[in-house]
Protein backbone atom coordinates (compact mmCIF):
# COMPACT_ATOMS: atom_id res chain seq x y z
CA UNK A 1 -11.58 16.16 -13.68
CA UNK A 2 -12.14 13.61 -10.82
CA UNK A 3 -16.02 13.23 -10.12
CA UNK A 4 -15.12 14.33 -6.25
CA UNK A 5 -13.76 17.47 -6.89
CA UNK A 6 -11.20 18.89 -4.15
CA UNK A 7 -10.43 16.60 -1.11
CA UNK A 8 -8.05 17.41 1.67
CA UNK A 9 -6.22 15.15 3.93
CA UNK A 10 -7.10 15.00 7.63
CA UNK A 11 -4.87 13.98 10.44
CA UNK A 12 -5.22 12.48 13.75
CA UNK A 13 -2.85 12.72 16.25
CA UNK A 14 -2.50 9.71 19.32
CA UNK A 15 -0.62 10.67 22.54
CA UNK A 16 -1.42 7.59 25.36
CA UNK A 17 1.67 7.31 27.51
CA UNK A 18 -1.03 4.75 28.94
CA UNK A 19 -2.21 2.91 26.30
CA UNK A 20 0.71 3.70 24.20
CA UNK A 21 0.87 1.24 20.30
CA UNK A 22 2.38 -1.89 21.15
CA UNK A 23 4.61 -2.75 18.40
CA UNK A 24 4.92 -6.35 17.30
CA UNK A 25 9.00 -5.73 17.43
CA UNK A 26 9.95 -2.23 17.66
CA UNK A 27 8.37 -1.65 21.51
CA UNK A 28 5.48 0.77 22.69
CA UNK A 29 4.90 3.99 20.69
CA UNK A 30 3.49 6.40 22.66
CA UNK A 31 2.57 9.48 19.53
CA UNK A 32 2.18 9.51 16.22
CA UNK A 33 0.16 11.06 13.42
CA UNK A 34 -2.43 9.29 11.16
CA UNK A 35 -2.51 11.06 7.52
CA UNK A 36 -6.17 9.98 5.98
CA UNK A 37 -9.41 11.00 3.63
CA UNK A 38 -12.49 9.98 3.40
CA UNK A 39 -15.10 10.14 0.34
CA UNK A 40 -18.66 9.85 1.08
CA UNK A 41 -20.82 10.20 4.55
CA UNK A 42 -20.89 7.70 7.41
CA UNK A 43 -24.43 6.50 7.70
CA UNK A 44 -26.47 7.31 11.31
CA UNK A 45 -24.98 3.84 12.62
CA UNK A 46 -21.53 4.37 10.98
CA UNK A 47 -21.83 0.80 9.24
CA UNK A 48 -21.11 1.26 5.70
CA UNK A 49 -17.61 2.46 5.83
CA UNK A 50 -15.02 0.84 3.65
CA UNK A 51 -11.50 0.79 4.49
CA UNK A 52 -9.24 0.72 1.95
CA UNK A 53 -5.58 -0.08 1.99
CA UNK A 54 -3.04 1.72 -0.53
CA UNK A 55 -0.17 -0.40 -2.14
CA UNK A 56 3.23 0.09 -0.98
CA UNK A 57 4.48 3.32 -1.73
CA UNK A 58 0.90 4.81 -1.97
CA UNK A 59 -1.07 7.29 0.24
CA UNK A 60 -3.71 8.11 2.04
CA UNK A 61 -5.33 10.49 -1.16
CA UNK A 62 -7.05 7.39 -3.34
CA UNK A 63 -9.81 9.87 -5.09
CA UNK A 64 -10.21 13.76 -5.70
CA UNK A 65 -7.78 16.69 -6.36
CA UNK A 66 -5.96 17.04 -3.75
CA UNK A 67 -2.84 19.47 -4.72
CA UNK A 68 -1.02 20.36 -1.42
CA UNK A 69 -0.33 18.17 1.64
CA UNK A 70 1.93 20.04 4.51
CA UNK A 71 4.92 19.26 6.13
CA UNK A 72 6.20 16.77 2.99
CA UNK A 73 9.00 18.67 2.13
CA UNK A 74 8.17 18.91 -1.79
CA UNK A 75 7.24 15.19 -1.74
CA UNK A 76 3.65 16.20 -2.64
CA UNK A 77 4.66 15.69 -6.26
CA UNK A 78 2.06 16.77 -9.29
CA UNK A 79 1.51 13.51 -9.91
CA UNK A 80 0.24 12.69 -6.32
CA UNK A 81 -2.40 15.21 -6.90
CA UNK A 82 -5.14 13.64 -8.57
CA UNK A 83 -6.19 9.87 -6.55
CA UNK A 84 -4.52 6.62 -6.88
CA UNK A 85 -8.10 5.56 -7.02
CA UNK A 86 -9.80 8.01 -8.62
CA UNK A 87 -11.78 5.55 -11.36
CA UNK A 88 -12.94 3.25 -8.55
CA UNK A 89 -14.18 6.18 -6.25
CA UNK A 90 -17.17 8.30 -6.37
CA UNK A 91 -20.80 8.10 -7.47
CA UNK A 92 -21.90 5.05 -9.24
CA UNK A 93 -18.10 3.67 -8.84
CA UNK A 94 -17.21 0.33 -7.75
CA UNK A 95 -16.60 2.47 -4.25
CA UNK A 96 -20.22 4.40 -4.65
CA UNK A 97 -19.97 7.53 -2.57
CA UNK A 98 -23.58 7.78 -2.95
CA UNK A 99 -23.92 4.57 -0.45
CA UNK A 100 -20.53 4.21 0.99
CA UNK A 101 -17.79 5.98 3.13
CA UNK A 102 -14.67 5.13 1.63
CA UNK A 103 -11.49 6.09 4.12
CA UNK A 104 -7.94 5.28 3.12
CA UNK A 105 -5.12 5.76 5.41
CA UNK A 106 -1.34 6.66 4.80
CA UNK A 107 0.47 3.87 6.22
CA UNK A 108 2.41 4.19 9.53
CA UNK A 109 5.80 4.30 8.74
CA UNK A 110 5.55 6.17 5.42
CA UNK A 111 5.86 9.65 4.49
CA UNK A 112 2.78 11.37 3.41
CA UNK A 113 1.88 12.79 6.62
CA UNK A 114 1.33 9.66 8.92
CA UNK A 115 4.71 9.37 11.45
CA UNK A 116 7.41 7.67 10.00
CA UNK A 117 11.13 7.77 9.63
CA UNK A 118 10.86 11.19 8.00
CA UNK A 119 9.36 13.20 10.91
CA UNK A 120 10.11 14.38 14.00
CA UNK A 121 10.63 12.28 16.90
CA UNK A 122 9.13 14.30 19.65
CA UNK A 123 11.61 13.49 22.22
CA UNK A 124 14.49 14.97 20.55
CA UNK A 125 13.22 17.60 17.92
CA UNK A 126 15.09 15.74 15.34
CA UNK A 127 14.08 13.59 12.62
CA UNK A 128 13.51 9.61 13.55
CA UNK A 129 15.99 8.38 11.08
CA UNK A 130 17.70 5.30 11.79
CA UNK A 131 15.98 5.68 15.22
CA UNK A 132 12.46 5.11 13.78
CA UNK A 133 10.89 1.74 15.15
CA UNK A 134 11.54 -1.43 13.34
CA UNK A 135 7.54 -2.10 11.92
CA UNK A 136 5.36 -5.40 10.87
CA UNK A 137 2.42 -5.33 8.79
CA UNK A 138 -0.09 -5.83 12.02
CA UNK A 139 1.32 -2.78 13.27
CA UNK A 140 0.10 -0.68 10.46
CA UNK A 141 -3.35 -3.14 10.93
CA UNK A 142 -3.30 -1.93 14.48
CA UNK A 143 -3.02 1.89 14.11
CA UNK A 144 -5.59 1.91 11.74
CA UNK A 145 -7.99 -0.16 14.02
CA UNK A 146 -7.43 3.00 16.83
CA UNK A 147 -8.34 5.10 14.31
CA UNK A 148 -11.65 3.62 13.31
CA UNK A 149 -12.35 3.28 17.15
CA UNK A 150 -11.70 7.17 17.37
CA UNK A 151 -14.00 7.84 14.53
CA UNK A 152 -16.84 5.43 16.27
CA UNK A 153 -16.78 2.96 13.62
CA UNK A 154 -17.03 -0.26 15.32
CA UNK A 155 -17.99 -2.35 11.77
CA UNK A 156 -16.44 -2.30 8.65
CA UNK A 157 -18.86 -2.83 5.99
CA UNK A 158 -15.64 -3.75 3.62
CA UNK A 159 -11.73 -4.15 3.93
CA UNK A 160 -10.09 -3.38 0.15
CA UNK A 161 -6.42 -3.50 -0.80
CA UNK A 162 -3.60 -4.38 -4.07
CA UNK A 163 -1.02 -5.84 -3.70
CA UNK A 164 0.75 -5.51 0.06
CA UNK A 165 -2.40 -3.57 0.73
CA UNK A 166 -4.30 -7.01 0.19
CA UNK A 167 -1.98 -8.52 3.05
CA UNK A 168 -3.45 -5.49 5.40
CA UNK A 169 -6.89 -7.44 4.20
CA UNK A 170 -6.26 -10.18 5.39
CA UNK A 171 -4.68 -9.35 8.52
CA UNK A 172 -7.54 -7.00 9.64
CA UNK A 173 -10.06 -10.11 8.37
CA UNK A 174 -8.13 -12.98 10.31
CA UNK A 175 -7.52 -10.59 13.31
CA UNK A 176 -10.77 -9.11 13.43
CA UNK A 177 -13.15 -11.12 12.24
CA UNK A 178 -15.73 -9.46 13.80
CA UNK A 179 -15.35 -5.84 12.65
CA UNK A 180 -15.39 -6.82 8.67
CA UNK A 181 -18.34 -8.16 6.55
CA UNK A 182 -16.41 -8.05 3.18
CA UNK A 183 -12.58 -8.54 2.59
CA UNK A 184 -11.58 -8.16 -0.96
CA UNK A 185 -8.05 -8.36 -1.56
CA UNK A 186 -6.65 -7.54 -5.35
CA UNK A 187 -3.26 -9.16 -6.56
CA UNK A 188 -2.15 -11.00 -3.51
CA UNK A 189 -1.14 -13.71 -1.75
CA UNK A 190 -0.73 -15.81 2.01
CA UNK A 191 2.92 -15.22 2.41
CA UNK A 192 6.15 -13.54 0.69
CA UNK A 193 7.39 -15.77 -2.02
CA UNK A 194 10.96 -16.41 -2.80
CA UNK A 195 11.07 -14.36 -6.13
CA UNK A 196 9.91 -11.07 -3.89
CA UNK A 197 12.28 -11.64 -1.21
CA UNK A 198 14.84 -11.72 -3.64
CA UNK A 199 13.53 -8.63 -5.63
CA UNK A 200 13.12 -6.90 -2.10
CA UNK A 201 16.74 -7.70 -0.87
CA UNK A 202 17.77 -6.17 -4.56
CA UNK A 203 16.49 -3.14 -3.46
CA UNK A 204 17.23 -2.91 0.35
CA UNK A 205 20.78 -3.49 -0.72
CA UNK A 206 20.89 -0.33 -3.70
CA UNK A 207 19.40 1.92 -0.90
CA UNK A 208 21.84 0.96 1.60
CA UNK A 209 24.81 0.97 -0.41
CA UNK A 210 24.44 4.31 -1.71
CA UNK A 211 27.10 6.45 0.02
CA UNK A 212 24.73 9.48 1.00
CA UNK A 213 22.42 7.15 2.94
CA UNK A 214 24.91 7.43 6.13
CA UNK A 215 22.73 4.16 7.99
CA UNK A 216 19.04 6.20 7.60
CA UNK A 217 20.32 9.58 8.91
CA UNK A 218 20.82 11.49 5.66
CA UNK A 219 17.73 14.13 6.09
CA UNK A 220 20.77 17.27 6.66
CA UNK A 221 22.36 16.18 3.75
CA UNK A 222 21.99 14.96 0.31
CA UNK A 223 19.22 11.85 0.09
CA UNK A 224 20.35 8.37 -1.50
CA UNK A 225 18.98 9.56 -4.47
CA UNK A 226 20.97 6.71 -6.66
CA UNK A 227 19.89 4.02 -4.56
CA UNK A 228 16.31 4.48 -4.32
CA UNK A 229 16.31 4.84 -8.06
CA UNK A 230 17.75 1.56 -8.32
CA UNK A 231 15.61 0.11 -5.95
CA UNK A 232 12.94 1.77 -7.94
CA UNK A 233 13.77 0.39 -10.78
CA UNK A 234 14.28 -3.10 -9.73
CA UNK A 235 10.75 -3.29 -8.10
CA UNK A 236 9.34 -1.84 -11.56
CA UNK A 237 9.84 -4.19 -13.45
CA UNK A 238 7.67 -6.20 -11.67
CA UNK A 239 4.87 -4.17 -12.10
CA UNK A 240 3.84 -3.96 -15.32
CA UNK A 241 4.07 -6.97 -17.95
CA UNK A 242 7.11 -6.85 -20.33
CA UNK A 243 4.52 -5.76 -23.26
CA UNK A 244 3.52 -3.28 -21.21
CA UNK A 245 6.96 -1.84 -20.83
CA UNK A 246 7.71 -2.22 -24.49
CA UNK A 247 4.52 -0.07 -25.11
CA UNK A 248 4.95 3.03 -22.55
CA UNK A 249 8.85 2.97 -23.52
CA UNK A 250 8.26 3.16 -27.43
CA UNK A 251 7.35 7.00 -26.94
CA UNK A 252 10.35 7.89 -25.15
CA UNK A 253 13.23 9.50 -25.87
CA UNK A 254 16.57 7.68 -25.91
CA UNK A 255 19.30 9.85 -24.28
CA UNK A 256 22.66 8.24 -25.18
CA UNK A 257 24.22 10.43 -22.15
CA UNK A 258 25.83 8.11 -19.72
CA UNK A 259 23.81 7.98 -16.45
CA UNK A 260 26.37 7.10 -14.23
CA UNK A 261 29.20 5.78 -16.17
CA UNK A 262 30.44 4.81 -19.28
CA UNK A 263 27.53 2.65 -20.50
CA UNK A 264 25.50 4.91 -23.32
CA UNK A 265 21.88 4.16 -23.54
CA UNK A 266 20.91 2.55 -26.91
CA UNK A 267 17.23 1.54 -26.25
CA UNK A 268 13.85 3.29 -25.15
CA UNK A 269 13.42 0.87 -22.41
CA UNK A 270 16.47 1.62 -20.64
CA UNK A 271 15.76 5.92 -20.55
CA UNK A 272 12.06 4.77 -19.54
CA UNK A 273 13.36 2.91 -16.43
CA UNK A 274 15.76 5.44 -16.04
CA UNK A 275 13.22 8.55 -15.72
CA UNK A 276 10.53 6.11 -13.36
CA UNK A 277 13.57 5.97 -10.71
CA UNK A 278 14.50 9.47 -11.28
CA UNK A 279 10.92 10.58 -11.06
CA UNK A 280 10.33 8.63 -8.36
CA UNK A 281 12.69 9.68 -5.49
CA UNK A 282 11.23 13.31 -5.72
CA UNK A 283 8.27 11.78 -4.14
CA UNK A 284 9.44 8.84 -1.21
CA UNK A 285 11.30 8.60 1.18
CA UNK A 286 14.61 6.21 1.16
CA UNK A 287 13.94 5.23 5.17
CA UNK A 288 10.26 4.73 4.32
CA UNK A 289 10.94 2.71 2.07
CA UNK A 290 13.13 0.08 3.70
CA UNK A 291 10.47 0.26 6.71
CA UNK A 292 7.73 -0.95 4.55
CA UNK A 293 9.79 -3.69 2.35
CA UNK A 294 11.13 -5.36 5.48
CA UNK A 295 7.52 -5.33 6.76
CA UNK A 296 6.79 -7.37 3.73
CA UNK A 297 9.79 -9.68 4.20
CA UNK A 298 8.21 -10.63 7.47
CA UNK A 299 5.11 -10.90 6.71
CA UNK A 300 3.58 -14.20 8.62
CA UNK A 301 -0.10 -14.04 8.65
CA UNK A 302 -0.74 -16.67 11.35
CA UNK A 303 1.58 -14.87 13.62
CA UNK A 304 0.80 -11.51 13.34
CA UNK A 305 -2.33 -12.13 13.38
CA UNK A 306 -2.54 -14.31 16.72
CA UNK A 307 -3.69 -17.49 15.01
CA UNK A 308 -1.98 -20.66 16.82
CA UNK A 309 -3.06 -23.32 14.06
CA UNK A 310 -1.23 -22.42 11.09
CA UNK A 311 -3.59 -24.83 9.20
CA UNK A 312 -6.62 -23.21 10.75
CA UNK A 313 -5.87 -19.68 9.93
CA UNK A 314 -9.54 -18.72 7.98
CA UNK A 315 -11.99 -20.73 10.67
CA UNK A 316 -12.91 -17.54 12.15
CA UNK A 317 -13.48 -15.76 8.95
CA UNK A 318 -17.01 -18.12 8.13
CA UNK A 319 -18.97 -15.09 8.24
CA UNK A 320 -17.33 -12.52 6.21
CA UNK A 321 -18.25 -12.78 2.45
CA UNK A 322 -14.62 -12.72 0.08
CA UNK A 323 -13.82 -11.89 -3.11
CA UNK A 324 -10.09 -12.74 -4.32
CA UNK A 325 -9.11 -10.85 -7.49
CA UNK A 326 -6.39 -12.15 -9.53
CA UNK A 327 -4.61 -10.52 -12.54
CA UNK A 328 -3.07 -13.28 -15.06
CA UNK A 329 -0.34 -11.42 -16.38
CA UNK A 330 1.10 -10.33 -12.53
CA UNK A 331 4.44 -10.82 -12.07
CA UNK A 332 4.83 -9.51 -8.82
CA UNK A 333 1.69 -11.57 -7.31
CA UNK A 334 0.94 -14.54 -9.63
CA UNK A 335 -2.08 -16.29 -9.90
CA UNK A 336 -1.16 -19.13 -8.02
CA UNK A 337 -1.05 -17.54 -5.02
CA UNK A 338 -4.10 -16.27 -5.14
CA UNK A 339 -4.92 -19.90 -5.98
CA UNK A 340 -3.09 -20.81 -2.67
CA UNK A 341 -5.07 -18.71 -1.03
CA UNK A 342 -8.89 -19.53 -2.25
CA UNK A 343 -7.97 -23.55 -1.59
CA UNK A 344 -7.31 -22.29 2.40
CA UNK A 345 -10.78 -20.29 2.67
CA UNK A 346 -12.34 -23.04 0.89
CA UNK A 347 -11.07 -25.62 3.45
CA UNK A 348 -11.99 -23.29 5.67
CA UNK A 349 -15.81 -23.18 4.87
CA UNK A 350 -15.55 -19.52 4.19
CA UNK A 351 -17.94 -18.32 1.18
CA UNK A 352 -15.38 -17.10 -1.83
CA UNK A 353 -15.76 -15.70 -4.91
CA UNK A 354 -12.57 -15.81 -7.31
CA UNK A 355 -12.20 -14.12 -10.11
CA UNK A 356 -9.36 -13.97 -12.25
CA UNK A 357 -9.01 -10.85 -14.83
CA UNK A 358 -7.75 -10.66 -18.51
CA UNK A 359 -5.44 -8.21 -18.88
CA UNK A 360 -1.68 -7.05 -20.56
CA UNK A 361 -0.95 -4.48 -17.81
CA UNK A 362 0.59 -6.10 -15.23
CA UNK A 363 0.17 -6.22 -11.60
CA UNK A 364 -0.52 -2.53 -12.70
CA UNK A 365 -3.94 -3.48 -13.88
CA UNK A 366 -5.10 -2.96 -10.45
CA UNK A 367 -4.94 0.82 -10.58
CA UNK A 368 -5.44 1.53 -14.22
CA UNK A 369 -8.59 -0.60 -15.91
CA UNK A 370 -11.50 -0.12 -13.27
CA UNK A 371 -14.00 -1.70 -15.88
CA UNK A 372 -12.52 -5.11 -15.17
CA UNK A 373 -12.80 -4.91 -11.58
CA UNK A 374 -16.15 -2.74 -10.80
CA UNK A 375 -18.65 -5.25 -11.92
CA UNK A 376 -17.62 -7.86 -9.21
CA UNK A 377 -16.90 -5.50 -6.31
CA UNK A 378 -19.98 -3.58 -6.79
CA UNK A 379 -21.82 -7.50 -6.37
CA UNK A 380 -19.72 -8.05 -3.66
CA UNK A 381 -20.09 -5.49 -1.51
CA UNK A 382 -23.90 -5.42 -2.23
CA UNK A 383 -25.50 -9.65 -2.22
């Protein structure tokens, strides 16, 4: 049982025809939703709250028991219901609720409650779709800064976030460098490297080519199920080591029922990787999906974040502290671009602590072995 007990997600609707999100491509949008939770109490001067970013297909429920989210349409799977989090979160965690406010926020563009392809578009009743804005990672920066502005936080005491949640870091650091005092990004890196844009394009492609995805406007029929999957299932792999996938796949059964064809399955691995995509597309959202991975094919840091020196993009960060995790079996973010990374703040004069952790999980690491990371964020977000 999770040491916060029952959470609930909060929302927070924006309607300013006047002031209305400027989207970095997509144009102005005027309402949307904000699905979040928060652990902990903001302090009398609201200065010690931490905001953390989830990974890509995460959500806005990082610690707790939180069994029901509405308007999801079943995508609140069991597995969603205890945090993402949970071991990092809480009293005496690396996030101590005792000290800290910890507030994570479903992505705009996704589907666990904040607007996004998925829900209605207010000026036609119907569901977005294909309609739904084309998004960048600064936009998602962005929405979250209105937030904090409605909740009167004007200072973050900390910016956290894995993997494409560590590009939201540094975003939010380089953009406002005066709202953060510690950015530590886990399992990242400065740009998209050509291995993910070619593991991304693997999967944009098995989501659009599956027949029952009808361009993004499949919500009154049957989903692209089989693509997502696949997609699923490409982007897996990258995830975990390939020990680690020979270890969780030893347990499982071998079906030698043909999936989709004629090919029988002969080896653990393969009805492993099978059941992960399965499992998986009770839970996201195809559209979602495709939002968020072509946010991370454009990810450009410098522009998005309004810096016109490409070579100067970490001058402004001098007095923010940093602490760059890396994992040294990560496939999907390898060490050296974390490496790539420290050299720039370095140049950059801003104070950085790296540390690079020992373990045979993966990229996964991040989310399942909180007594290699707790040590060093608890120092971090306390000298």
């Amino acid at each position: 049982m999770s040491d916060l007990g029952e959470v609930e997600t909060r929302f927070m609707e924006f309607h300013e025809p006047d002031n209305p999100l400027q989207l970095r491509v997509g144009g102005p949008l005027e309402r949307y939703t904000l699905a979040y939770e928060m652990y902990g109490e903001m302090n009398a001067d609201r200065s010690n709250v931490i905001l953390l970013f989830h990974a890509m297909t995460g959500s806005q429920h990082a610690a707790g028991i939180n069994r029901y989210v509405p308007g999801l349409d079943g995508r609140w799977t069991p597995e969603m219901h205890v945090g993402w989090w949970d071991g990092f979160i809480g009293p005496g965690r690396a996030l101590d609720t005792r000290k800290y406010c910890v507030l994570c926020v479903n992505y705009l563009g996704s589907c666990y409650g904040s607007t996004g392809p998925a829900s209605i578009n207010p000026a036609t009743g119907k569901r977005w779709g294909s309609s739904f804005p084309v998004l960048r990672m600064i936009d998602i920066v962005e929405s979250q800064m209105r937030l904090l502005n409605r909740l009167g936080v004007e200072r973050l005491h900390a910016v956290v976030g894995a993997s494409i949640g560590g590009y939201l870091c540094l975003l939010t650091a380089v953009r406002y460098p005066e709202r953060v005092r510690v950015v530590i990004p886990i399992g990242t890196g400065l740009e998209t490297t050509i291995y993910q844009r070619i593991i991304n394009f693997e999967q944009i492609t098995a989501i659009e080519a599956d027949p029952n995805f009808k361009g993004g406007d499949y919500y009154d029929g049957a989903p692209p199920s089989v693509g997502l999957a696949l997609a699923r299932r490409i982007a897996h792999k990258t995830f975990v080591s390939l020990e680690a996938l020979r270890e969780r796949a030893r347990g499982e059964v071998v079906s030698h029922k043909p999936p989709h064809g004629w090919y029988e399955m002969n080896h653990p691995v393969e009805s492993y990787m099978l059941h992960q995509g399965n499992k998986f597309t009770a839970r996201f959202d195809a559209n979602s999906y495709l939002r968020i991975v072509d946010a991370w094919q454009w990810f450009d840091l410098a522009a998005e974040a309004g810096v016109p020196d490409r070579r100067d993009i970490f001058s402004r960060c001098r007095g923010q502290d940093w602490l760059v995790f890396s994992i040294d079996s990560d496939l999907s973010f390898p060490v050296e671009e974390q490496a790539k990374l420290v050299r720039r703040l370095k140049r950059a004069k801003v104070p950085v602590m790296w540390i690079t952790v020992h373990s045979d999980k993966g990229h996964d690491s991040f989310l399942l072995e909180p007594r290699l990371f707790t040590p060093h964020i608890v120092q971090a977000l306390t000298r």
